[in-house]
PDB file of N, CA and C in Angstrom:
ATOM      1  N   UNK A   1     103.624  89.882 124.776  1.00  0.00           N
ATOM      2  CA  UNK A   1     104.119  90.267 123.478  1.00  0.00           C
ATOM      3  C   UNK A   1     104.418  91.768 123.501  1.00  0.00           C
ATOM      4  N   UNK A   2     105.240  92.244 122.701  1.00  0.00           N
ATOM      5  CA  UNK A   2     105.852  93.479 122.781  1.00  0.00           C
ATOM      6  C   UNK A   2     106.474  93.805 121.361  1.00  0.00           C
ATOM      7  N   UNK A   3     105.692  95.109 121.045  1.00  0.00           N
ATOM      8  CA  UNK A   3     106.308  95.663 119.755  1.00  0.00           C
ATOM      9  C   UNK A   3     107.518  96.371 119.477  1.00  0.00           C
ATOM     10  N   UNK A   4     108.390  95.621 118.803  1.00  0.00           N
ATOM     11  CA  UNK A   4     109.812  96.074 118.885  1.00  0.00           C
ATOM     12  C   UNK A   4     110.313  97.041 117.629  1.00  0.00           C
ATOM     13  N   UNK A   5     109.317  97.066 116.489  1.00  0.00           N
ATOM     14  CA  UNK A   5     109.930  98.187 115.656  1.00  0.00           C
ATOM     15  C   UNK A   5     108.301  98.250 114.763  1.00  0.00           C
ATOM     16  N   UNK A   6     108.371  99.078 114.331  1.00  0.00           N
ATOM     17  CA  UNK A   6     106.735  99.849 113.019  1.00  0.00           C
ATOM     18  C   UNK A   6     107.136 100.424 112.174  1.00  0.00           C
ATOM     19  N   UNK A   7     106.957 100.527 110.723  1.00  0.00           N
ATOM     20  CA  UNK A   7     107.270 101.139 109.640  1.00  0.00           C
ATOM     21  C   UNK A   7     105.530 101.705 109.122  1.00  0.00           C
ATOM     22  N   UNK A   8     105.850 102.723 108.870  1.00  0.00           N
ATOM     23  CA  UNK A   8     105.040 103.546 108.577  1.00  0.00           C
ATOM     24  C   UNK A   8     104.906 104.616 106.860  1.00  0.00           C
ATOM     25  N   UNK A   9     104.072 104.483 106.289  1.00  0.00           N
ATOM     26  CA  UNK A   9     104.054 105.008 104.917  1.00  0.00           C
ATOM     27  C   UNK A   9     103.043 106.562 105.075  1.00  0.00           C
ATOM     28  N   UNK A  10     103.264 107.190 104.827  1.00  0.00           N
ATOM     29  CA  UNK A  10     102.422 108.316 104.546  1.00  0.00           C
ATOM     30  C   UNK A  10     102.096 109.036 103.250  1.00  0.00           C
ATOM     31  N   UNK A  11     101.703 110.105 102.628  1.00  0.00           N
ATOM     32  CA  UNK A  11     101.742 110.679 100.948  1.00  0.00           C
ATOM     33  C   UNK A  11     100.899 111.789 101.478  1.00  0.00           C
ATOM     34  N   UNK A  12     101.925 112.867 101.343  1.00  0.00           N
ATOM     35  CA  UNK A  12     101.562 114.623 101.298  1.00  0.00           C
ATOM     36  C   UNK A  12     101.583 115.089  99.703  1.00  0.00           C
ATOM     37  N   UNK A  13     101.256 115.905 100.006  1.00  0.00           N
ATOM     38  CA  UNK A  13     100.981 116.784  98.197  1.00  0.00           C
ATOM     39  C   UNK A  13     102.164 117.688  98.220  1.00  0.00           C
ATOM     40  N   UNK A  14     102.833 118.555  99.225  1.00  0.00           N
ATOM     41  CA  UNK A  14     104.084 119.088  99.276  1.00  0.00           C
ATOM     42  C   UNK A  14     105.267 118.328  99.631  1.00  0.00           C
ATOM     43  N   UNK A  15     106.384 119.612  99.067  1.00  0.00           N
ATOM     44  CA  UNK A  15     107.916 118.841  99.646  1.00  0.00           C
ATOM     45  C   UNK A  15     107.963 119.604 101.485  1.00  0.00           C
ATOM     46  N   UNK A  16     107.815 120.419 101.072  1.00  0.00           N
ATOM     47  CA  UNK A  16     106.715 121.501 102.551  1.00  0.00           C
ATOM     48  C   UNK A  16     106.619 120.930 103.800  1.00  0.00           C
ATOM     49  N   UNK A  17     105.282 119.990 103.406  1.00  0.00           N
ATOM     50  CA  UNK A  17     104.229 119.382 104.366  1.00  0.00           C
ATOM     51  C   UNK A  17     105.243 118.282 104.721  1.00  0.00           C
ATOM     52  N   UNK A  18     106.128 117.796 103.784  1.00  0.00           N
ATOM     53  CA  UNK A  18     106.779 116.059 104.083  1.00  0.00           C
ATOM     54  C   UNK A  18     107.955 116.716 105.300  1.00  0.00           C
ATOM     55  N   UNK A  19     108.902 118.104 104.981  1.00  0.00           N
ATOM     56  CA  UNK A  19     109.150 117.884 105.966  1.00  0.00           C
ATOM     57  C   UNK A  19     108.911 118.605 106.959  1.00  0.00           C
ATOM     58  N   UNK A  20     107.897 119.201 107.315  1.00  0.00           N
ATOM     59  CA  UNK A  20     107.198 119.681 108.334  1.00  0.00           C
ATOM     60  C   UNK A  20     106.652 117.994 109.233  1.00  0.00           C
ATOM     61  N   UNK A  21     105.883 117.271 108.638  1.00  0.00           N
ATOM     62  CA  UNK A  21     105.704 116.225 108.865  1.00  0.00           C
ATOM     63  C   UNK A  21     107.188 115.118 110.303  1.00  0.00           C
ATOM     64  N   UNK A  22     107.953 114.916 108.930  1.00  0.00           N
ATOM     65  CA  UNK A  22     109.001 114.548 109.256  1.00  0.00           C
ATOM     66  C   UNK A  22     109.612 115.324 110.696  1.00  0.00           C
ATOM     67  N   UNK A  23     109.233 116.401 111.011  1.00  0.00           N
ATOM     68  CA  UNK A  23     110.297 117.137 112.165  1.00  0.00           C
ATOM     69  C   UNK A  23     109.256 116.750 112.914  1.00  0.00           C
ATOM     70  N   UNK A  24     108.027 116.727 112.990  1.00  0.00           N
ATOM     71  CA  UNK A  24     106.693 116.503 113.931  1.00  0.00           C
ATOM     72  C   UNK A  24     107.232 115.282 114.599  1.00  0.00           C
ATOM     73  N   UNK A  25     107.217 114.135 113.289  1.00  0.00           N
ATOM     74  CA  UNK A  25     107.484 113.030 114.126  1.00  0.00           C
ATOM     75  C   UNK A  25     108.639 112.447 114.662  1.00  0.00           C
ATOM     76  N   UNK A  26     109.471 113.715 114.704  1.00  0.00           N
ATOM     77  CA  UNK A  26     111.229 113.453 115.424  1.00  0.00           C
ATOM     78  C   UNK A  26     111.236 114.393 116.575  1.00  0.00           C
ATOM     79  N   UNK A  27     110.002 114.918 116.947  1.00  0.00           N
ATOM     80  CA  UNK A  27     109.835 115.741 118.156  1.00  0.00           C
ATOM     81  C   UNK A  27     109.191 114.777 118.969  1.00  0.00           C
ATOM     82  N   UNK A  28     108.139 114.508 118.393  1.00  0.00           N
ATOM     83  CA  UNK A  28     107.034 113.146 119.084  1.00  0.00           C
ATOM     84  C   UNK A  28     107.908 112.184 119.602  1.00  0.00           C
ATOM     85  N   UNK A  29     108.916 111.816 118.983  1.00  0.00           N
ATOM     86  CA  UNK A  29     109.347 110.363 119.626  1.00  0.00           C
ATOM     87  C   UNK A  29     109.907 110.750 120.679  1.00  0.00           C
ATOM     88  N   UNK A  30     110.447 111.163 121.456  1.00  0.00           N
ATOM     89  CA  UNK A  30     110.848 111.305 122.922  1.00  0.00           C
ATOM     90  C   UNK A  30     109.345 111.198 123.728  1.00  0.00           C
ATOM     91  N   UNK A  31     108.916 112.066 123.715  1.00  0.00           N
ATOM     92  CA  UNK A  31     107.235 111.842 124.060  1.00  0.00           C
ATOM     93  C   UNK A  31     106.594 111.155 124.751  1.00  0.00           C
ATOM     94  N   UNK A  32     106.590 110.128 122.637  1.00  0.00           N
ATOM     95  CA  UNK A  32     105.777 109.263 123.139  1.00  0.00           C
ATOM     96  C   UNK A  32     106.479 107.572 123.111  1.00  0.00           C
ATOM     97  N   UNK A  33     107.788 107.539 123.352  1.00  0.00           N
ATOM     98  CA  UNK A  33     108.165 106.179 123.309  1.00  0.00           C
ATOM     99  C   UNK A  33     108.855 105.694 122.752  1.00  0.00           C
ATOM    100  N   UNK A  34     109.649 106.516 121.271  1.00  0.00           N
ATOM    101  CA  UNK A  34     110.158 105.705 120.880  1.00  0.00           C
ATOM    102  C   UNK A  34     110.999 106.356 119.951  1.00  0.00           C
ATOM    103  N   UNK A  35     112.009 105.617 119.219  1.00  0.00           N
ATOM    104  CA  UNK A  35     112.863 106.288 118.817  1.00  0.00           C
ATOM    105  C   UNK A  35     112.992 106.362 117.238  1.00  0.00           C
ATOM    106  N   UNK A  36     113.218 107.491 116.532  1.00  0.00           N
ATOM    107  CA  UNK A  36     113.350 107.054 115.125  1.00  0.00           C
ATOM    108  C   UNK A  36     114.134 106.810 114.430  1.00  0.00           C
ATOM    109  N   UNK A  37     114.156 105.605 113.931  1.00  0.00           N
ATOM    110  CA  UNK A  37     115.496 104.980 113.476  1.00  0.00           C
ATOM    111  C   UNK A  37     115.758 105.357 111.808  1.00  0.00           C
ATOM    112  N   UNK A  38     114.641 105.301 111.134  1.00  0.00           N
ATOM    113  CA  UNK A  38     114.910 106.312 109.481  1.00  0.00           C
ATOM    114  C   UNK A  38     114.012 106.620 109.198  1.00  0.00           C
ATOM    115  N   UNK A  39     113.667 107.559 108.021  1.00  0.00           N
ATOM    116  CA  UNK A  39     112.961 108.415 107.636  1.00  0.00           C
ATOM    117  C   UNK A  39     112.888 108.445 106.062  1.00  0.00           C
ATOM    118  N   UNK A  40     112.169 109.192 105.205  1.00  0.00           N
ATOM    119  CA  UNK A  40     112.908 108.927 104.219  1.00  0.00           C
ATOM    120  C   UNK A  40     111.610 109.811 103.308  1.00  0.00           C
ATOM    121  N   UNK A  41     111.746 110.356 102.266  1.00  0.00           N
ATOM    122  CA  UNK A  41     110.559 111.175 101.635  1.00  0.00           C
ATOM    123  C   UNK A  41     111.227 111.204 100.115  1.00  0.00           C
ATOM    124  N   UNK A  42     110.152 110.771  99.082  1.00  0.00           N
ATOM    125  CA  UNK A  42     110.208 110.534  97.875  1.00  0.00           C
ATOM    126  C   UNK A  42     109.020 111.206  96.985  1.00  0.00           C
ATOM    127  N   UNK A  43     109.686 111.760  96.151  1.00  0.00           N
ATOM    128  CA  UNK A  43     109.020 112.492  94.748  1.00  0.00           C
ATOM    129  C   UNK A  43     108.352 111.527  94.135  1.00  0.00           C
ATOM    130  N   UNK A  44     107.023 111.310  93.852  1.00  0.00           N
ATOM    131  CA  UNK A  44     106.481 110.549  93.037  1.00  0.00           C
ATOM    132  C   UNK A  44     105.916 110.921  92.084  1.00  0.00           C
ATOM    133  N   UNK A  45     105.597 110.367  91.084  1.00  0.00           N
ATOM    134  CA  UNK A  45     104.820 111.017  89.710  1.00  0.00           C
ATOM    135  C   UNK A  45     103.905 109.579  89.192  1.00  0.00           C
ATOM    136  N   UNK A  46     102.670 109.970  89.180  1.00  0.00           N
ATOM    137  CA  UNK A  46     101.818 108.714  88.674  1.00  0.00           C
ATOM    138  C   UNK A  46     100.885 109.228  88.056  1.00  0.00           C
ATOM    139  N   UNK A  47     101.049 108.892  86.846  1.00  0.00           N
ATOM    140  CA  UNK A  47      99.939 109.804  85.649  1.00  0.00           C
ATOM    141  C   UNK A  47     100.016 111.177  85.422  1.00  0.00           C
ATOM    142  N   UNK A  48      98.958 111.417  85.923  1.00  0.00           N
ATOM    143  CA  UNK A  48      98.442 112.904  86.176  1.00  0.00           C
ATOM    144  C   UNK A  48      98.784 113.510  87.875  1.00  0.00           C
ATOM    145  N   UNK A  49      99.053 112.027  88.576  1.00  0.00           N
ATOM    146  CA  UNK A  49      99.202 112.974  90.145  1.00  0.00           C
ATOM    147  C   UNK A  49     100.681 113.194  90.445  1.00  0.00           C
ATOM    148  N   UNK A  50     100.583 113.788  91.368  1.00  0.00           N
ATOM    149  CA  UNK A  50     102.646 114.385  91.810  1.00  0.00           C
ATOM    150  C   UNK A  50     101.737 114.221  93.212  1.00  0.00           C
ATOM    151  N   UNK A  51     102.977 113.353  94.136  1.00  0.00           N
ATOM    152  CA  UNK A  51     102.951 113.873  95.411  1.00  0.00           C
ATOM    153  C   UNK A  51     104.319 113.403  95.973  1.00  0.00           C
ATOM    154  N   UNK A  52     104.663 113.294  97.106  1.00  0.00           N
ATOM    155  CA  UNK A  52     105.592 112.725  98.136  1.00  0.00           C
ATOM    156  C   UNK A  52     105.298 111.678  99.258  1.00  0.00           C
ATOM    157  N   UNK A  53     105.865 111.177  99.171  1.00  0.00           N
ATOM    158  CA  UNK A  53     105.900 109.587 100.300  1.00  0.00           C
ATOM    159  C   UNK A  53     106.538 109.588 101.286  1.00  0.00           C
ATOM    160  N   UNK A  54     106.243 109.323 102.509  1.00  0.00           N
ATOM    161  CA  UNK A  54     107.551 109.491 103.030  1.00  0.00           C
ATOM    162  C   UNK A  54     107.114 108.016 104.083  1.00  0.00           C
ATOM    163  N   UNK A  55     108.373 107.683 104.640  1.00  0.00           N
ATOM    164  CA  UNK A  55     108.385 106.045 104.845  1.00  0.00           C
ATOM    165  C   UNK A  55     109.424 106.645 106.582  1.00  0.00           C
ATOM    166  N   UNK A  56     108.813 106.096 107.880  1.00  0.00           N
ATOM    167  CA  UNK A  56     109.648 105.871 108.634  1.00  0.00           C
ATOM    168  C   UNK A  56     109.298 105.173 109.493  1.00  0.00           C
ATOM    169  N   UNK A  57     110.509 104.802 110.381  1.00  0.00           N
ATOM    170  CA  UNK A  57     110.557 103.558 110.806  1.00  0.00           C
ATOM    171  C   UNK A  57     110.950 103.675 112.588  1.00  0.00           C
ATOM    172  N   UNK A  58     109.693 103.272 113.103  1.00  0.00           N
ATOM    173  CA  UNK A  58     110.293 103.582 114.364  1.00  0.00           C
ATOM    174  C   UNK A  58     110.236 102.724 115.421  1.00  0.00           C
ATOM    175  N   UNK A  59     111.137 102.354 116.092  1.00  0.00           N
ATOM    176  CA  UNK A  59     111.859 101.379 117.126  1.00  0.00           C
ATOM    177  C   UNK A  59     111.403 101.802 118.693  1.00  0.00           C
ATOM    178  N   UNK A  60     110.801 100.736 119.609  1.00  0.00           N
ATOM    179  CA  UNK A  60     110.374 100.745 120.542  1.00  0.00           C
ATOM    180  C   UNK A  60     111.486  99.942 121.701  1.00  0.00           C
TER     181      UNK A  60
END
């Protein structure tokens, strides 16, 4: 068996950190294996909290 793609969710407190984040893991993929096929970082607001999401998806 062999893993052919992973989607991944994360939530930072900055717009900053998401894409500091985001460039980390578009350096990593040569690395370590694999390639990133999208990315994606969203403003959220829930109640009282604010943060950012960010969603990517990466192909083996």
């Amino acid at each position: 068996m062999e893993l052919l793609k992973k989607t991944e969710e994360y939530r930072v407190e900055t717009e900053q950190e998401a894409q500091d984040f985001i460039e980390e893991v578009k350096n990593a993929a040569a690395v370590n294996g694999y390639e990133l096929t999208s990315y994606s970082s969203t403003h959220r607001y829930k109640k009282d909290k604010d943060y950012y999401q960010i969603k990517i998806v990466k192909t083996y």
